[in-house]
N, C-alpha and C. Protein backbone atom coordinates (compact mmCIF):
# COMPACT_ATOMS: atom_id res chain seq x y z
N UNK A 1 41.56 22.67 38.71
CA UNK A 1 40.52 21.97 39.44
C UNK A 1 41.20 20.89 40.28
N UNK A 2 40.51 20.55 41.33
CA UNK A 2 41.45 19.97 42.21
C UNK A 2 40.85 18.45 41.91
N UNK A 3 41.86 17.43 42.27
CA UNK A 3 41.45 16.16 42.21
C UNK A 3 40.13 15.51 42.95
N UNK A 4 39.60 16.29 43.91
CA UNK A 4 38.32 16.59 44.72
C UNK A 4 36.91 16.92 43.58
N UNK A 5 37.29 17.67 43.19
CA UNK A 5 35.88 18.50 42.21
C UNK A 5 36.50 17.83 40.64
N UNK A 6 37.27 17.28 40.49
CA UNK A 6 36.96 16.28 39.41
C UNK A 6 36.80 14.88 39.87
N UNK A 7 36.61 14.51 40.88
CA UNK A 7 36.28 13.37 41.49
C UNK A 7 34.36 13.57 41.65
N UNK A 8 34.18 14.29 42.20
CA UNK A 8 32.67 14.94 42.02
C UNK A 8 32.05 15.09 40.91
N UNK A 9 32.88 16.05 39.85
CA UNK A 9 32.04 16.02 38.80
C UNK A 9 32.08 14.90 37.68
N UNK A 10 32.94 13.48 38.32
CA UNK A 10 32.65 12.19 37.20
C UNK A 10 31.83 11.43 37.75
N UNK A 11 31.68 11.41 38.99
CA UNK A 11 30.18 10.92 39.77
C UNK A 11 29.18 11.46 39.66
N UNK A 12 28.86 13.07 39.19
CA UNK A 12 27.92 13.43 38.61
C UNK A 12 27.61 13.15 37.26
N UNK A 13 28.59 13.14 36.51
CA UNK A 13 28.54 12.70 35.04
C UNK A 13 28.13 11.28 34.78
N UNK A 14 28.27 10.80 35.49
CA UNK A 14 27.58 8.90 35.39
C UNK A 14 26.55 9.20 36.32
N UNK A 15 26.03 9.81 37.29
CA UNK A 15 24.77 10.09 37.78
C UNK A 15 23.44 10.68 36.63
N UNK A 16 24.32 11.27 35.89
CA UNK A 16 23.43 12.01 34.94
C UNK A 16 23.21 11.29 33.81
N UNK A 17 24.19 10.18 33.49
CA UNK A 17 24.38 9.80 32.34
C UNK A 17 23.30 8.05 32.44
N UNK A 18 22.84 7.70 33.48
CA UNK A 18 22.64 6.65 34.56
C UNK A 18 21.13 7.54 34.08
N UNK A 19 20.58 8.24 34.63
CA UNK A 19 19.40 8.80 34.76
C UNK A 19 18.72 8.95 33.35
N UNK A 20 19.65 9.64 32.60
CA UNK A 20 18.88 9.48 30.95
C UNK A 20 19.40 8.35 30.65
N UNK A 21 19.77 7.77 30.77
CA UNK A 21 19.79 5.69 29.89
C UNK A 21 18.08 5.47 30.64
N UNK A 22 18.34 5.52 32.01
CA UNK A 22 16.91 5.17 32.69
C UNK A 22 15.80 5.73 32.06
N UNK A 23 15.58 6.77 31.86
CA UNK A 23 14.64 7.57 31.28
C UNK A 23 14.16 7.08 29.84
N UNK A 24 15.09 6.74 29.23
CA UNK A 24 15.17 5.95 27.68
C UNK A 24 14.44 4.85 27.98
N UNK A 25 14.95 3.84 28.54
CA UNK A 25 14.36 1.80 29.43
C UNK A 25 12.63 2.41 29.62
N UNK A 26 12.93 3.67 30.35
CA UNK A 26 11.17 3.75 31.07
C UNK A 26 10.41 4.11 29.26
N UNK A 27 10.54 4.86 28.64
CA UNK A 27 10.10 4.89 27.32
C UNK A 27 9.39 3.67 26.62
N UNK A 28 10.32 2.82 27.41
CA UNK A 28 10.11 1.11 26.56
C UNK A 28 9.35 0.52 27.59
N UNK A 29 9.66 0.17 28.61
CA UNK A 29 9.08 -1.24 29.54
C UNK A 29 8.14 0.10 30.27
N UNK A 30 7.08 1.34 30.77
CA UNK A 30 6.36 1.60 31.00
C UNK A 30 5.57 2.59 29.96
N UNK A 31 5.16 1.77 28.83
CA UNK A 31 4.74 2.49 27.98
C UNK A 31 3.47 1.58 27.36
N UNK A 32 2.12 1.84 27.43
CA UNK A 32 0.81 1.16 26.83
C UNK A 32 0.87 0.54 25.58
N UNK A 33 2.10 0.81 24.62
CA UNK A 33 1.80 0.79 23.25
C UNK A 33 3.01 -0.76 23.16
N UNK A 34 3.80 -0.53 24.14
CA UNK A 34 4.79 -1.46 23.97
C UNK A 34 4.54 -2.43 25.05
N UNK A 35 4.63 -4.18 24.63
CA UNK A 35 4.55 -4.68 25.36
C UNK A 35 6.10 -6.01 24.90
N UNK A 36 6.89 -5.98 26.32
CA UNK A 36 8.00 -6.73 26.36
C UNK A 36 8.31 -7.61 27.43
N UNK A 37 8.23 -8.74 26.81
CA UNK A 37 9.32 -10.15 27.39
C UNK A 37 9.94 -10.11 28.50
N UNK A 38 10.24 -10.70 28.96
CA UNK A 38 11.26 -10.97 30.33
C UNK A 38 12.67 -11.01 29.39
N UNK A 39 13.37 -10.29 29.85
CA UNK A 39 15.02 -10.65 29.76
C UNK A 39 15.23 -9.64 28.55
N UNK A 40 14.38 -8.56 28.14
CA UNK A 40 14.87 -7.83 27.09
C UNK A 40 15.96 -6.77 27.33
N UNK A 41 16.97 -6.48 26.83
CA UNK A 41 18.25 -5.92 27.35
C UNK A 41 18.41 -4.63 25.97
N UNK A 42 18.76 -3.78 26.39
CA UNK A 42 18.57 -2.78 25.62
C UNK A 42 19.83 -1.80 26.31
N UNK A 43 21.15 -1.71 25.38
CA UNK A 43 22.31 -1.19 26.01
C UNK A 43 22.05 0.07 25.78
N UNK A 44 23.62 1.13 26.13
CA UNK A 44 23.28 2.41 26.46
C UNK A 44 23.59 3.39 24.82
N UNK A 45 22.93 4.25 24.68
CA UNK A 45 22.72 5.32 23.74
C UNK A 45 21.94 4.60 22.57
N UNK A 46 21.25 3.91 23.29
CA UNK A 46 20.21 3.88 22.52
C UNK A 46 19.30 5.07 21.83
N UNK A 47 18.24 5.00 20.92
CA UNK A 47 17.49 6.16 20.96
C UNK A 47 16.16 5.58 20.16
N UNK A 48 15.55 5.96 20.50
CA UNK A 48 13.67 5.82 20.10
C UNK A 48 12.81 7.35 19.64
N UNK A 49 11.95 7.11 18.36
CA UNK A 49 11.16 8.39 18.67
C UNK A 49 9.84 7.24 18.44
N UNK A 50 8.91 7.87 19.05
CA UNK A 50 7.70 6.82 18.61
C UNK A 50 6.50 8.34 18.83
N UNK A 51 5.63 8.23 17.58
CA UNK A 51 4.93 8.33 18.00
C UNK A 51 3.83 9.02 19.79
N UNK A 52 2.96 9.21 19.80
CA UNK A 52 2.71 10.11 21.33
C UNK A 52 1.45 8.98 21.45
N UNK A 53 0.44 8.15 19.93
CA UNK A 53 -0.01 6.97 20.29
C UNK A 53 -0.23 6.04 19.10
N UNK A 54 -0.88 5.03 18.91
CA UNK A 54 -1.41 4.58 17.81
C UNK A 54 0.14 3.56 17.22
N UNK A 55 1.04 3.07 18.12
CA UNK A 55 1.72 2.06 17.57
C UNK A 55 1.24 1.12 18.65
N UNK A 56 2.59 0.01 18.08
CA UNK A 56 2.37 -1.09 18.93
C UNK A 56 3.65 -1.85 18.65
N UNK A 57 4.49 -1.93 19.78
CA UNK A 57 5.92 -2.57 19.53
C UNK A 57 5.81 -4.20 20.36
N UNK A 58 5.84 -5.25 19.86
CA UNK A 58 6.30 -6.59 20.84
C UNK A 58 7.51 -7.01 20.82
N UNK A 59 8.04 -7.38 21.72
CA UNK A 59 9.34 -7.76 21.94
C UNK A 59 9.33 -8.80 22.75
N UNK A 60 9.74 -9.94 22.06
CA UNK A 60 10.08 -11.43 22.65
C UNK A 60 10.51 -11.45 23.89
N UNK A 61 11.00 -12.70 24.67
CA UNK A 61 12.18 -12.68 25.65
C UNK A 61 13.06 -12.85 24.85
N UNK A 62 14.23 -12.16 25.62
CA UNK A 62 15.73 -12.22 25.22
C UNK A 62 15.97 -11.52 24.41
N UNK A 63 15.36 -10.52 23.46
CA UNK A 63 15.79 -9.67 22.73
C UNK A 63 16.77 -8.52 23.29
N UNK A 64 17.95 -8.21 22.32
CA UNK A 64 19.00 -7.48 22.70
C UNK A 64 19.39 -6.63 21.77
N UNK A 65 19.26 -4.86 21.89
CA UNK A 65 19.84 -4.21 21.31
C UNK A 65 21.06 -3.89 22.01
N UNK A 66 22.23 -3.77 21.18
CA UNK A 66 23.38 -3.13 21.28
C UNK A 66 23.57 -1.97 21.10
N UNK A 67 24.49 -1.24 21.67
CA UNK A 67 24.72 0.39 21.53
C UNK A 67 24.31 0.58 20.44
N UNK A 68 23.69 1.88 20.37
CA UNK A 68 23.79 2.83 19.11
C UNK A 68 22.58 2.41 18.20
N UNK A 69 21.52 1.25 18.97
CA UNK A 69 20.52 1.20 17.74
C UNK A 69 19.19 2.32 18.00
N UNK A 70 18.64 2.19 16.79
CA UNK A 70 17.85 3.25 16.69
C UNK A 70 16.33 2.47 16.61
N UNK A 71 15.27 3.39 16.78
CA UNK A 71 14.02 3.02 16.03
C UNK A 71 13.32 3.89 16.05
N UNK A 72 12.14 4.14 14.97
CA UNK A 72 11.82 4.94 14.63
C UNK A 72 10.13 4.64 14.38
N UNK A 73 8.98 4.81 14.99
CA UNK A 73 7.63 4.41 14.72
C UNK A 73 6.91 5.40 14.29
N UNK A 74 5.94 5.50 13.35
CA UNK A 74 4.92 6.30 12.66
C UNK A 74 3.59 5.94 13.52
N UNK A 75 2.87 6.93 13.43
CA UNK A 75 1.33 6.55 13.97
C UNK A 75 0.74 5.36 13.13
N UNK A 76 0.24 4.52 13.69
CA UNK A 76 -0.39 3.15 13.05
C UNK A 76 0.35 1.92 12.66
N UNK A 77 2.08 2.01 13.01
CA UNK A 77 2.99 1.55 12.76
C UNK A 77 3.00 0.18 13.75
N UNK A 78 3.38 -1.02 13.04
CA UNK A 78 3.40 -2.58 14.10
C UNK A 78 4.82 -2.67 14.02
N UNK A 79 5.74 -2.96 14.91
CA UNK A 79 7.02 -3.76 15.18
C UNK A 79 6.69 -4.89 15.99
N UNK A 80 7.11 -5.91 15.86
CA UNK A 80 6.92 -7.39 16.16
C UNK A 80 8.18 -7.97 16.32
N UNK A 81 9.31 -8.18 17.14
CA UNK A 81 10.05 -8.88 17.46
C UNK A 81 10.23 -9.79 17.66
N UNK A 82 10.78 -11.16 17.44
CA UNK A 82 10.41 -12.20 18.27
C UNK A 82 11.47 -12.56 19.08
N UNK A 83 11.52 -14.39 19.86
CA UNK A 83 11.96 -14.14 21.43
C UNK A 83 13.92 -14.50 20.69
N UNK A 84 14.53 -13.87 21.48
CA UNK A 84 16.18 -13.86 21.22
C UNK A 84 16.24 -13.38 19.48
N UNK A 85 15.96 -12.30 19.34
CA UNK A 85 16.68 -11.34 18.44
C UNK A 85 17.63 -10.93 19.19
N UNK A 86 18.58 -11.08 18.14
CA UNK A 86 20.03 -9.88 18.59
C UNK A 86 20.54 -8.94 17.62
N UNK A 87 20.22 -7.49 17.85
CA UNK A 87 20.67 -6.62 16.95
C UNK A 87 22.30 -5.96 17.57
N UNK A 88 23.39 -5.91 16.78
CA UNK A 88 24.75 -5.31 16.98
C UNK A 88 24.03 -3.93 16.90
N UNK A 89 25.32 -3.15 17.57
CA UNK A 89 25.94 -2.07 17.28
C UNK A 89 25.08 -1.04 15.89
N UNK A 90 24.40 0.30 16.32
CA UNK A 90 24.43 0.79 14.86
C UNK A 90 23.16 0.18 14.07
N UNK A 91 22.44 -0.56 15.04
CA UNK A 91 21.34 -0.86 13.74
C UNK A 91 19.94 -0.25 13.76
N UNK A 92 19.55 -0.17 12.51
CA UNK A 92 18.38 1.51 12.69
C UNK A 92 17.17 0.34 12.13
N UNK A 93 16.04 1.04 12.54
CA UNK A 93 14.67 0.34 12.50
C UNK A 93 13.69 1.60 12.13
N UNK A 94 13.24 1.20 10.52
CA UNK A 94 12.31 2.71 10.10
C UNK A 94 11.34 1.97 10.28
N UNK A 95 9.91 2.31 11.12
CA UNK A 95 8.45 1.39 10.78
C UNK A 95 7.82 2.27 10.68
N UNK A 96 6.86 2.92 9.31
CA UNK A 96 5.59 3.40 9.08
C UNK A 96 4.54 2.45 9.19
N UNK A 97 4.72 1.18 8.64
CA UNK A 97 3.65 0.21 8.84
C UNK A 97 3.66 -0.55 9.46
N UNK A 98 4.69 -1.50 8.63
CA UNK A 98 4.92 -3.40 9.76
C UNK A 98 6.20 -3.44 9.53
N UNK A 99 7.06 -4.09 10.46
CA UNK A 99 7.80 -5.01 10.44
C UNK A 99 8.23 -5.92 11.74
N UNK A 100 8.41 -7.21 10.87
CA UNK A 100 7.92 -8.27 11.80
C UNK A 100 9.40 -9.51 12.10
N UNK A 101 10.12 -9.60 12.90
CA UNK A 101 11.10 -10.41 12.88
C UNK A 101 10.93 -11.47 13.65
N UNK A 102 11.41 -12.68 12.73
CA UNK A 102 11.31 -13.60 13.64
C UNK A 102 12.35 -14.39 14.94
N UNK A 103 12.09 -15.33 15.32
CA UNK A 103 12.87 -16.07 16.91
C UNK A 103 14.15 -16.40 15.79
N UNK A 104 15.04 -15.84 17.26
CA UNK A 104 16.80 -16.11 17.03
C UNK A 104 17.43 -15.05 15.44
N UNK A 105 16.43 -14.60 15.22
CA UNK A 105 17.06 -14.11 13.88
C UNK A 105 18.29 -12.82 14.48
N UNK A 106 19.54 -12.66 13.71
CA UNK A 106 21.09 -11.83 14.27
C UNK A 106 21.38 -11.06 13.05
N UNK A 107 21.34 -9.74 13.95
CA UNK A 107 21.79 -8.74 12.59
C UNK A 107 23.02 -8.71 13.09
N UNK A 108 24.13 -7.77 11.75
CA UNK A 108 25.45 -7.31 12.53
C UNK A 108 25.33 -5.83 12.51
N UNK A 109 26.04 -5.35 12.67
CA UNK A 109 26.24 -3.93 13.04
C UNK A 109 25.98 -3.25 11.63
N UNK A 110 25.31 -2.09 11.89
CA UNK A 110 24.88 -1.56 11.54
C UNK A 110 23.82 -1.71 10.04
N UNK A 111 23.17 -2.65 10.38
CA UNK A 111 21.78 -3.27 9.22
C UNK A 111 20.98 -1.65 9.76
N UNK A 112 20.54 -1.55 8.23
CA UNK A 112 18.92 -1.15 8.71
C UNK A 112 17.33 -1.45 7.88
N UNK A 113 16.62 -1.44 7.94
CA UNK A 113 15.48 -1.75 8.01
C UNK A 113 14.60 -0.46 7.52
N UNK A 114 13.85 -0.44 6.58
CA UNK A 114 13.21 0.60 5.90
C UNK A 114 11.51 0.15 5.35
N UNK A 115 10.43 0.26 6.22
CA UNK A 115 9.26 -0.40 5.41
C UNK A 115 8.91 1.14 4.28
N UNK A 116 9.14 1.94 4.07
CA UNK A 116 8.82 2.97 3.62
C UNK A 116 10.05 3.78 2.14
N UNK A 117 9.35 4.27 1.69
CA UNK A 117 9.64 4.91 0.59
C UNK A 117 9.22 6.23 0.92
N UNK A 118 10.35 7.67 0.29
CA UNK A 118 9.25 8.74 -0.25
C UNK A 118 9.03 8.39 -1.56
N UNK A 119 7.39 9.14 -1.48
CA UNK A 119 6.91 9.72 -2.11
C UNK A 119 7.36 10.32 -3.88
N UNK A 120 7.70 9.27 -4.79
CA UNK A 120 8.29 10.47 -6.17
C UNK A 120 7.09 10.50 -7.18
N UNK A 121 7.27 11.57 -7.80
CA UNK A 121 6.46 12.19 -9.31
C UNK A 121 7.53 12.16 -10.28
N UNK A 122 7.45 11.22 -11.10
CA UNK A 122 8.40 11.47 -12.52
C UNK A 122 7.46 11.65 -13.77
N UNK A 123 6.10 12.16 -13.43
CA UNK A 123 5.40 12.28 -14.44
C UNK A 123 5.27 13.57 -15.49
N UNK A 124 6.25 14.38 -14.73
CA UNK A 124 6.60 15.99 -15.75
C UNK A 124 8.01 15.99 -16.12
N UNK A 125 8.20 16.89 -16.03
CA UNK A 125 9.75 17.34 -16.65
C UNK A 125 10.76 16.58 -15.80
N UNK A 126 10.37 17.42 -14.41
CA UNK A 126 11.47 16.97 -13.07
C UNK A 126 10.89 16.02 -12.34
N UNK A 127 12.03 14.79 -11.69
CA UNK A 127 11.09 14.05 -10.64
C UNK A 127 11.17 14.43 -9.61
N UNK A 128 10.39 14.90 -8.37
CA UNK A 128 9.97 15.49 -7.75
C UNK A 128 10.15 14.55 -6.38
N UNK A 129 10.65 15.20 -5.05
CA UNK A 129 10.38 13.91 -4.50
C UNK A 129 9.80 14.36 -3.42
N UNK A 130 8.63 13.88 -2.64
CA UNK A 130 8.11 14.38 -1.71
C UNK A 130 8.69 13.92 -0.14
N UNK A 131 9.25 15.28 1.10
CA UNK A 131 9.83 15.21 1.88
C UNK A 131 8.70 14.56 3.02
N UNK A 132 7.86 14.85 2.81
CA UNK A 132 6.80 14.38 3.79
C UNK A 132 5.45 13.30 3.36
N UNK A 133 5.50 12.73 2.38
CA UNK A 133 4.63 11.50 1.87
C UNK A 133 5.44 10.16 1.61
N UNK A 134 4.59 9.38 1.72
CA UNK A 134 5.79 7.32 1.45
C UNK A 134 4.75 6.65 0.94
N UNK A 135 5.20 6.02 0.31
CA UNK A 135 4.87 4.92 0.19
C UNK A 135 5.31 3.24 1.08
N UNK A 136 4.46 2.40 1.34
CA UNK A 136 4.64 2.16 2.30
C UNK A 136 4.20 0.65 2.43
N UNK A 137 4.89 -0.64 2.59
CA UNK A 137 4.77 -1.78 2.71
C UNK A 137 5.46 -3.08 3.69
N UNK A 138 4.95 -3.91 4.01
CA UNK A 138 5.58 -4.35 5.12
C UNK A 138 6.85 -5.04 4.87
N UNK A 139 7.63 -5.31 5.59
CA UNK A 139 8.59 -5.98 5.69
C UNK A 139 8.74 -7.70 6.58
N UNK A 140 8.79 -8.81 6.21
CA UNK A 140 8.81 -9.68 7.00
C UNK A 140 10.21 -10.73 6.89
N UNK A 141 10.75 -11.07 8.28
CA UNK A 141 11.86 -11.32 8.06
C UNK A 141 11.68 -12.74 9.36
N UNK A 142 12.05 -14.09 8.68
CA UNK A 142 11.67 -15.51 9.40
C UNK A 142 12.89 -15.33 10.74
N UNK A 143 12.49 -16.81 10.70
CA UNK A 143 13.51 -16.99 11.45
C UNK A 143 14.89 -18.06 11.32
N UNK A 144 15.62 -17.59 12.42
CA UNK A 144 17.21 -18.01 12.64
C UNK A 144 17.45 -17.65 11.30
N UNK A 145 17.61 -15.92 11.04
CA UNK A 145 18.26 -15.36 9.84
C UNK A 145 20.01 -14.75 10.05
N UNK A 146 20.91 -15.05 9.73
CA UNK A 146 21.37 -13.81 10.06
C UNK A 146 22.17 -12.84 9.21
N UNK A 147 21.64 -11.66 9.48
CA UNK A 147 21.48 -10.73 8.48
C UNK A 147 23.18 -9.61 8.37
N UNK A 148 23.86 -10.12 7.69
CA UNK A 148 25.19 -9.51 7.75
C UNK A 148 25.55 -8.34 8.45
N UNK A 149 26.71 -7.57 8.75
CA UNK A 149 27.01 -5.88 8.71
C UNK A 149 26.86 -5.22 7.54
N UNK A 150 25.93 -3.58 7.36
CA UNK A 150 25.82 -2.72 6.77
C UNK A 150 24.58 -3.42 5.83
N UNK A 151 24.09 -4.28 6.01
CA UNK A 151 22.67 -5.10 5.11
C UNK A 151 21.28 -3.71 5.09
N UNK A 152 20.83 -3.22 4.32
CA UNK A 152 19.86 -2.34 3.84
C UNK A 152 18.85 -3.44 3.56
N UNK A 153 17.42 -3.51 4.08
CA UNK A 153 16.38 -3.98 3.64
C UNK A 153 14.77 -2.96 3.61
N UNK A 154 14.53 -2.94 2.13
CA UNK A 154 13.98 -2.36 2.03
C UNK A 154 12.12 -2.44 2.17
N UNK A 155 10.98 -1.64 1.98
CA UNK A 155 9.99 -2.30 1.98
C UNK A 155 9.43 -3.45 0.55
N UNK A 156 8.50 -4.10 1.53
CA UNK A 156 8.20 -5.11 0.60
C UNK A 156 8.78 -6.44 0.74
N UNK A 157 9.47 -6.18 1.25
CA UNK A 157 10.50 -7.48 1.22
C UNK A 157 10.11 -8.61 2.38
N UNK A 158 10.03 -9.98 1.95
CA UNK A 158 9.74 -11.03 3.01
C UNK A 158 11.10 -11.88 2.83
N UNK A 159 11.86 -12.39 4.04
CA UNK A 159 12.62 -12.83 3.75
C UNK A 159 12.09 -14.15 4.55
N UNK A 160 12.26 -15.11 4.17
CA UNK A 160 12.30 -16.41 4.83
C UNK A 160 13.11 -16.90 5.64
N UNK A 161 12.90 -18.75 6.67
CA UNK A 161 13.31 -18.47 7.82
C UNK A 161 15.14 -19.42 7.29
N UNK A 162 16.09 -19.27 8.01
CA UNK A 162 17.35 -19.81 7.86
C UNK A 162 18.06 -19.44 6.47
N UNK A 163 18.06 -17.75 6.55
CA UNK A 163 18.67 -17.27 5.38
C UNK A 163 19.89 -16.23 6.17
N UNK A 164 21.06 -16.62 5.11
CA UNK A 164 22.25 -15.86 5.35
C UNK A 164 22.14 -14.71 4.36
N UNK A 165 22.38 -13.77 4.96
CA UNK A 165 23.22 -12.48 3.53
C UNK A 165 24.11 -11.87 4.33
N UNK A 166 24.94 -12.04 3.23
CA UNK A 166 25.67 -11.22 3.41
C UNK A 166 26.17 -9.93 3.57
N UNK A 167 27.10 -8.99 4.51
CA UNK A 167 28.31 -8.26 4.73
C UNK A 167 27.06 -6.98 3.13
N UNK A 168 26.36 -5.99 3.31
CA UNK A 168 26.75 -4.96 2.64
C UNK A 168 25.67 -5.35 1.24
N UNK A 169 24.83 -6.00 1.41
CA UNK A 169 23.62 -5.90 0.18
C UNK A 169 22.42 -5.13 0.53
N UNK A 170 21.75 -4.95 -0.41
CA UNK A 170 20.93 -3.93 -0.45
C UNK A 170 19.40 -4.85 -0.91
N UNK A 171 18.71 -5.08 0.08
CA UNK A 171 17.83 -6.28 -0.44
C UNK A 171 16.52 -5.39 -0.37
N UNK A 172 16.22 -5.59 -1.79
CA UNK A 172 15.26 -4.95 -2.08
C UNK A 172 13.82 -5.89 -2.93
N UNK A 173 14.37 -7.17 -2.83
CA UNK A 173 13.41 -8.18 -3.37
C UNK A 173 13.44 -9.69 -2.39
N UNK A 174 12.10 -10.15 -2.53
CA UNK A 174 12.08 -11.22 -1.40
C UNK A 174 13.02 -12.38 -1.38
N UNK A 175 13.39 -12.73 -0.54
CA UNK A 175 14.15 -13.99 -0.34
C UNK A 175 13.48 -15.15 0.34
N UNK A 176 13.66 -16.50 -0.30
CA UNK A 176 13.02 -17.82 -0.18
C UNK A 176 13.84 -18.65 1.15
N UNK A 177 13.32 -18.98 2.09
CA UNK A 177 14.13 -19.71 3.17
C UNK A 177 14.68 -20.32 2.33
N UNK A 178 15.84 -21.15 3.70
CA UNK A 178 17.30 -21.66 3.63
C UNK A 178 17.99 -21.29 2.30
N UNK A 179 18.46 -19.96 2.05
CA UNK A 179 19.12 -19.38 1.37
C UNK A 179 20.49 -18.26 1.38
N UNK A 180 21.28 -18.39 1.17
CA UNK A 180 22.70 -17.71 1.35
C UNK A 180 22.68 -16.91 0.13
N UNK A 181 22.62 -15.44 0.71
CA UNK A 181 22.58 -14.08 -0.37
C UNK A 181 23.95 -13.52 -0.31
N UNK A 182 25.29 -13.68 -0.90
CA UNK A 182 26.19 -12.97 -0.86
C UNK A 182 26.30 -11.45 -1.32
N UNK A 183 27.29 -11.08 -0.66
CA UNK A 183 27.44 -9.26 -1.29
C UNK A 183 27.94 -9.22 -2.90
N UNK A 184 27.19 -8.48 -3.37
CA UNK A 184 27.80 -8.79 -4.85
C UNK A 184 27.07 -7.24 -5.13
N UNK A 185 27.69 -7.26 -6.75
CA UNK A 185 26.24 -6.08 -7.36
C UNK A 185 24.93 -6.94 -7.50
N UNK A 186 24.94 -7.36 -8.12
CA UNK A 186 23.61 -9.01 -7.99
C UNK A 186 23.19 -9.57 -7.10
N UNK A 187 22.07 -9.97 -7.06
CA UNK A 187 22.18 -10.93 -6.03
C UNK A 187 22.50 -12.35 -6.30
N UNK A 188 23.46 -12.80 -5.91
CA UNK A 188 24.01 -14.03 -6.07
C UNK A 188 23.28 -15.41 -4.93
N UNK A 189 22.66 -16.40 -5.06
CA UNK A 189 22.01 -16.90 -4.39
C UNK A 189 22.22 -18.58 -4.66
N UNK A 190 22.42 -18.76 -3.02
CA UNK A 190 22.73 -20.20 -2.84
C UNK A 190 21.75 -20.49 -2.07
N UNK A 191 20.24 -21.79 -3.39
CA UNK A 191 19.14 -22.08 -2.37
C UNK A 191 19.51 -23.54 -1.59
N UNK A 192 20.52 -24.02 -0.86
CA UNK A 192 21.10 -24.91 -0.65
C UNK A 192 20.38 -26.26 -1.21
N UNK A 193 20.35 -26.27 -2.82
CA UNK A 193 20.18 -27.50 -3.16
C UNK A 193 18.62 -27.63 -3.74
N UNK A 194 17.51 -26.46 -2.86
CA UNK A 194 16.43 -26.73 -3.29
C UNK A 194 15.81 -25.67 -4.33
């Protein structure tokens, strides 16, 4: 191939690649269900499935996803952002019901976010787990949090506002503002004093 027709086909390849990022942005900022902020920045390979109606996504000003985050909405499902969230690299967003973040709160790369459970039966022999039923509760998370790399939060969980955790926990029970959750098997918890 001559230096000509691979000169062509990398201007087509960022032509094409330019057009679906665009196509993704239009998903978000011309869509009835979603309504967003001035200055929301949303980098490339992103990915969204939502729903066809019946959510409702808000997004602050200044909110910023980084490559590679995900989200994911159920019919009847609320996401609530507030203004300057910053999610890294890699971070996934499950909403069947609610989840609600508050102003300035910073994930690191690759957190994710789960308001939902399946579905189990441990009431016979085998526990059973159902691929298509959840159980299902909100998630609320304050503000100026910031929420380590690889952090799992599950439903149910309210976390309060000016809480650290750490790098790689699995928070599956509520946390009380101004509190520092280190990675541990435990949760180890520093309520600074109060």
């Amino acid at each position: 191939m001559s230096n000509f027709a691979k000169g062509l086909l990398y201007k087509f390849m960022l032509k094409a690649k330019f057009l679906f990022e665009q196509r993704k942005l239009d998903i978000i900022f011309h869509n009835p269900n979603v309504t967003a902020a001035e200055n929301v920045k949303i980098e490339e390979y992103a990915s969204f499935n939502f729903p066809k109606d019946n959510y409702s996504i808000k997004l602050g000003t200044g909110v910023h996803f980084k490559k590679y985050c995900h989200i994911l909405l159920f019919p009847n499902a609320r996401l609530t952002i507030g203004p300057n969230v910053f999610f890294n690299n890699y971070c996934s967003i499950n909403c069947l019901e609610s989840i609600n973040i508050g102003d300035g709160t910073m994930f690191g790369e690759g957190v994710k976010l789960y308001d939902h459970n399946h579905l189990i039966d441990n009431t016979g022999e085998n526990i059973i787990t159902a691929a298509d039923k959840f159980t299902t509760a909100a998630i609320t998370i304050g503000k100026n949090c910031w929420i380590g790399s690889n952090v799992t939060i599950l439903k149910g969980v309210s976390i309060g506002d000016n809480v650290v955790i750490g790098a790689n926990c699995l928070i599956y029970k509520s946390i009380g503002s101004n509190t520092i959750v280190k990675s541990r098997e435990e949760y180890i918890i520093e309520n600074n004093g109060h």
